[in-house]
PDB file of N, CA and C in Angstrom:
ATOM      1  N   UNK A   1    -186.469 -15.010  29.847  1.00  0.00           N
ATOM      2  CA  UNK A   1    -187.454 -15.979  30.277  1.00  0.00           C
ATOM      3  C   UNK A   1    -188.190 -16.490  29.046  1.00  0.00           C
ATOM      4  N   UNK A   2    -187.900 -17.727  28.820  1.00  0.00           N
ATOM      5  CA  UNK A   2    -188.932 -18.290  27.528  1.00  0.00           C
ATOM      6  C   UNK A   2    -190.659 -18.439  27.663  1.00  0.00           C
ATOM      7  N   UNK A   3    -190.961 -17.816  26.690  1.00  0.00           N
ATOM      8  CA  UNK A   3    -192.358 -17.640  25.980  1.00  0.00           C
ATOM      9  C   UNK A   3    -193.007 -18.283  26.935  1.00  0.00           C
ATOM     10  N   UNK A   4    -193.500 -19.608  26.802  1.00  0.00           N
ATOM     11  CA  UNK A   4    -194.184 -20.293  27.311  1.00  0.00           C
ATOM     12  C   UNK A   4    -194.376 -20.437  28.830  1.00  0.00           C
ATOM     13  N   UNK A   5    -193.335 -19.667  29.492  1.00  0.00           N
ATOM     14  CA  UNK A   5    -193.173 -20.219  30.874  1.00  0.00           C
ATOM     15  C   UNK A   5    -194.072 -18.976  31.049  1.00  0.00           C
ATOM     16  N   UNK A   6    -193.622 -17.342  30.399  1.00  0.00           N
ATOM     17  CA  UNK A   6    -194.335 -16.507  30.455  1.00  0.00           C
ATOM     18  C   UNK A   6    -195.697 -16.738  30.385  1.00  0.00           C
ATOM     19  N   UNK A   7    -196.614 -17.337  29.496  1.00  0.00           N
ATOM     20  CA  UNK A   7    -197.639 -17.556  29.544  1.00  0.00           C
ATOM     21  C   UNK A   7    -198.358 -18.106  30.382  1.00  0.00           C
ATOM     22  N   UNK A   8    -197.391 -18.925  30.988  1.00  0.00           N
ATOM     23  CA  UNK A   8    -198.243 -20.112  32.211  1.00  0.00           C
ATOM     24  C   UNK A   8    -198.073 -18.854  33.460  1.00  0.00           C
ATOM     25  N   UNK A   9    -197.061 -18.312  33.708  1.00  0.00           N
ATOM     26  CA  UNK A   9    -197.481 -17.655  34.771  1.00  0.00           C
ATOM     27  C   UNK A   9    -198.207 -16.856  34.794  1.00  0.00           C
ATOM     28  N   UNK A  10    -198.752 -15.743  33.491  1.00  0.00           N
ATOM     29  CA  UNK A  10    -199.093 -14.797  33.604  1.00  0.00           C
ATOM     30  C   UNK A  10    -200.548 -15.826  33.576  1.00  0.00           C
ATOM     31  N   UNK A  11    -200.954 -16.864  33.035  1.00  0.00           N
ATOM     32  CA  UNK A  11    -202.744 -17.173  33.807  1.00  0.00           C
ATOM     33  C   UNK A  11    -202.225 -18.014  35.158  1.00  0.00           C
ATOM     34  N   UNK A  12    -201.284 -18.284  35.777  1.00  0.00           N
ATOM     35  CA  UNK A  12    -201.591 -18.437  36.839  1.00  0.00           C
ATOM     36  C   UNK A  12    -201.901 -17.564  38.127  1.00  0.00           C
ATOM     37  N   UNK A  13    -201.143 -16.353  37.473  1.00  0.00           N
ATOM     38  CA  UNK A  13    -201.323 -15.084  38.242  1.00  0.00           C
ATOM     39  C   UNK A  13    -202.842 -14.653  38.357  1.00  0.00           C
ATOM     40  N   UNK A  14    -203.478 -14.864  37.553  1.00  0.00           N
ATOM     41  CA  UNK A  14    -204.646 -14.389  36.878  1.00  0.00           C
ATOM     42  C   UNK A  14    -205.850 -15.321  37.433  1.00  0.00           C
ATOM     43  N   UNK A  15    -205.236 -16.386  37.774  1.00  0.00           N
ATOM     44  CA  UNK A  15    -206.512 -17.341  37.961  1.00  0.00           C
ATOM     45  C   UNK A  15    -206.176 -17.504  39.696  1.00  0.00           C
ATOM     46  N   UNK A  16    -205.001 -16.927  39.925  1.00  0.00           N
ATOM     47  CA  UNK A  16    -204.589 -16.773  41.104  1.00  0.00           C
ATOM     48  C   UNK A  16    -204.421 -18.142  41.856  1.00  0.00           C
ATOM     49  N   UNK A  17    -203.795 -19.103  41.481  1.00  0.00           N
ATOM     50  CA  UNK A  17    -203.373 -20.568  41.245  1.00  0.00           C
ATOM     51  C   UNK A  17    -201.861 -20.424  42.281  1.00  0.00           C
ATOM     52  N   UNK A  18    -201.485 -20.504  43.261  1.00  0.00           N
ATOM     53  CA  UNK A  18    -200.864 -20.408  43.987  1.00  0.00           C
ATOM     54  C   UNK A  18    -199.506 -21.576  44.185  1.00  0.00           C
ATOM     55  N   UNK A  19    -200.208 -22.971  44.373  1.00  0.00           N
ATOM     56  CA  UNK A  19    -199.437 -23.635  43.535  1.00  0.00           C
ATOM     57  C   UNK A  19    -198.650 -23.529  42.645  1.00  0.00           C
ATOM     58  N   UNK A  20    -199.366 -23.382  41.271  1.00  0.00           N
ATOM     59  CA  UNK A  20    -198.948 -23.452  40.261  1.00  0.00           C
ATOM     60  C   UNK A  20    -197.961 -22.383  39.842  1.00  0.00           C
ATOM     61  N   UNK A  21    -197.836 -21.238  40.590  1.00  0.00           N
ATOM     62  CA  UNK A  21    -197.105 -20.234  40.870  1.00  0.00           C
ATOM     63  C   UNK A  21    -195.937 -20.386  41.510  1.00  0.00           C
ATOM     64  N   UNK A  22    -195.683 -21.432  42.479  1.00  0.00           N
ATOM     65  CA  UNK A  22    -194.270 -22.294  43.321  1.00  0.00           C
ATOM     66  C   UNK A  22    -193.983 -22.788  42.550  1.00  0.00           C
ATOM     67  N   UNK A  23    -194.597 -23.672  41.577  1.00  0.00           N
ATOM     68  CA  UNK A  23    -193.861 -24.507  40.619  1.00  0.00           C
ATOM     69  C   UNK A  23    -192.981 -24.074  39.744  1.00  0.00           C
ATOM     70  N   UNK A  24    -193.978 -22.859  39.196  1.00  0.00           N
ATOM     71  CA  UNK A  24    -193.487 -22.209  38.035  1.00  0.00           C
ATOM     72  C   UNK A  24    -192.291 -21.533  38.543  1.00  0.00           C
ATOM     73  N   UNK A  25    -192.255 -21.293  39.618  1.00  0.00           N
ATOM     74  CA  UNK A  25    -191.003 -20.307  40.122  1.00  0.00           C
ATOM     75  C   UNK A  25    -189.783 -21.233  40.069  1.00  0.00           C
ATOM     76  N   UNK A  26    -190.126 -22.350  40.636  1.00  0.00           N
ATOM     77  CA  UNK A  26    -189.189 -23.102  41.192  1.00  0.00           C
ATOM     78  C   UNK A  26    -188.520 -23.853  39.782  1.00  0.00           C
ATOM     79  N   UNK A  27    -189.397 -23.373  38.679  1.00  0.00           N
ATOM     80  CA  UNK A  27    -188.990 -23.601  36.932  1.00  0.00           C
ATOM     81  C   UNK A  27    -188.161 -23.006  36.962  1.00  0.00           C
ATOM     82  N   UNK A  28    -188.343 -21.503  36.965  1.00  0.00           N
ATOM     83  CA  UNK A  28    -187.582 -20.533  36.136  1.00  0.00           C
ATOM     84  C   UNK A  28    -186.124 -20.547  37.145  1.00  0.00           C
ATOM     85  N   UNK A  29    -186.089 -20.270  38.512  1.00  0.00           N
ATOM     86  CA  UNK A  29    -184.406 -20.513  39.038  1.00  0.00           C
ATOM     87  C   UNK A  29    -184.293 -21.424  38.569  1.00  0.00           C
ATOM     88  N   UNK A  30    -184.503 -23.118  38.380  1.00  0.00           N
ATOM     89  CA  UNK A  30    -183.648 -24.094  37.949  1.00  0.00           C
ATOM     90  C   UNK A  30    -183.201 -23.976  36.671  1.00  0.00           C
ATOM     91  N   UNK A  31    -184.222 -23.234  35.818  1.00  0.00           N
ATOM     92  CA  UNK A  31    -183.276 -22.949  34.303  1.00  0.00           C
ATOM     93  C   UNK A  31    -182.631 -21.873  34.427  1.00  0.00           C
ATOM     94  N   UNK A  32    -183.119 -20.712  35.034  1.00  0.00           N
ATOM     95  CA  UNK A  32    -181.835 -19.702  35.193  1.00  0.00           C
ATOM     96  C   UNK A  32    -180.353 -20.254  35.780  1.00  0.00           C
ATOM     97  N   UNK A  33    -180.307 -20.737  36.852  1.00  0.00           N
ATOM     98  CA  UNK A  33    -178.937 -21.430  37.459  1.00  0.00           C
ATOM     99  C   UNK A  33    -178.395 -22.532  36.714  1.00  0.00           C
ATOM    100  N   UNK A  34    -179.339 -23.208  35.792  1.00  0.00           N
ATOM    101  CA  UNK A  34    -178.696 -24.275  34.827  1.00  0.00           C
ATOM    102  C   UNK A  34    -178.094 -23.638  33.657  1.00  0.00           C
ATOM    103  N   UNK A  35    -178.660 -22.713  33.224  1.00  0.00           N
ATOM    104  CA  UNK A  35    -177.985 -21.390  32.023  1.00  0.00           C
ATOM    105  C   UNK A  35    -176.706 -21.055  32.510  1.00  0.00           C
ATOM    106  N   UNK A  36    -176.937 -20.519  33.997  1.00  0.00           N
ATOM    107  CA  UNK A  36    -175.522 -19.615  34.040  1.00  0.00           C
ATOM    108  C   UNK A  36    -174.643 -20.567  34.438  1.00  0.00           C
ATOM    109  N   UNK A  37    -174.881 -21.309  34.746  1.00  0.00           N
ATOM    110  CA  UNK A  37    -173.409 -23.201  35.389  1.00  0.00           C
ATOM    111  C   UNK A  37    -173.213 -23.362  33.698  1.00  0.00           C
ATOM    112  N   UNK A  38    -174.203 -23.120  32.414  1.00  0.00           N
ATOM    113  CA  UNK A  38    -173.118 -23.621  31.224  1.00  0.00           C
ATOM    114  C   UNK A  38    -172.798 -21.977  30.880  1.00  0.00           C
ATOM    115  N   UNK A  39    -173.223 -21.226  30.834  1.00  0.00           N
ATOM    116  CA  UNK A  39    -172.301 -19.920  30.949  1.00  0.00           C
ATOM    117  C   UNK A  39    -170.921 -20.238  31.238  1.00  0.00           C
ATOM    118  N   UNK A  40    -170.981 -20.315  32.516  1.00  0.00           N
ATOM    119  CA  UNK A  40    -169.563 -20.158  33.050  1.00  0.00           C
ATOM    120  C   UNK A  40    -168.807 -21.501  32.551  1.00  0.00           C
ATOM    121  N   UNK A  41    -169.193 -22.289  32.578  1.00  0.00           N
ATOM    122  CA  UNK A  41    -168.416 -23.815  31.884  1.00  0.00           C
ATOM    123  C   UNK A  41    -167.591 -23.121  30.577  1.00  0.00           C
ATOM    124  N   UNK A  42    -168.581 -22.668  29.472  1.00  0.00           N
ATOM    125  CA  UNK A  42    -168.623 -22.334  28.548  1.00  0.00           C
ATOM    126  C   UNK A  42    -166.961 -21.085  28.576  1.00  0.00           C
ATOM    127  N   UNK A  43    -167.343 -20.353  29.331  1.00  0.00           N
ATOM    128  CA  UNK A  43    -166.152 -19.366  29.302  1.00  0.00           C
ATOM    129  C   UNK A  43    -164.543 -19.824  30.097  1.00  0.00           C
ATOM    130  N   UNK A  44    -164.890 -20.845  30.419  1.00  0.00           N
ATOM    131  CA  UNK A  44    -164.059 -21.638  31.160  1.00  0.00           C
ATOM    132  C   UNK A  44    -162.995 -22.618  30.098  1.00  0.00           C
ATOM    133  N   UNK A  45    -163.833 -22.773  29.018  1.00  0.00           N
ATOM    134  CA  UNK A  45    -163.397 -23.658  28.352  1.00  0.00           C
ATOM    135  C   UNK A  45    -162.582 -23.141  26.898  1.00  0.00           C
ATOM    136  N   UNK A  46    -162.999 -21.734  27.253  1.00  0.00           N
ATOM    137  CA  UNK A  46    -162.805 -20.859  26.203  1.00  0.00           C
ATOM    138  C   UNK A  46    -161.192 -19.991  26.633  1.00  0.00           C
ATOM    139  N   UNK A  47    -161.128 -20.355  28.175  1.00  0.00           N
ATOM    140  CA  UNK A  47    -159.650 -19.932  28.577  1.00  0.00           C
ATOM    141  C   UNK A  47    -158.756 -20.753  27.985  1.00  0.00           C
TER     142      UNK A  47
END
């Protein structure tokens, strides 16, 4: 999980920002599932 995203959640947790807590979530799966779709591209291409 990159730095920054860490930071935003850990004061949104903190300020207890609920919102901003969906968002942030809804950050981190879209870059996690965008990582692993070039993962697998990546090893795909490597066959």
């Amino acid at each position: 999980m990159p730095t920054w995203l860490r930071k935003q959640l850990r004061r949104a947790f903190i300020e207890k920002d609920r919102r901003q807590l969906k968002v942030l979530n809804q950050c981190w799966f879209y870059y996690k599932n965008s990582n692993e779709k070039n993962l697998l591209y990546r090893k795909h291409e490597q066959l």
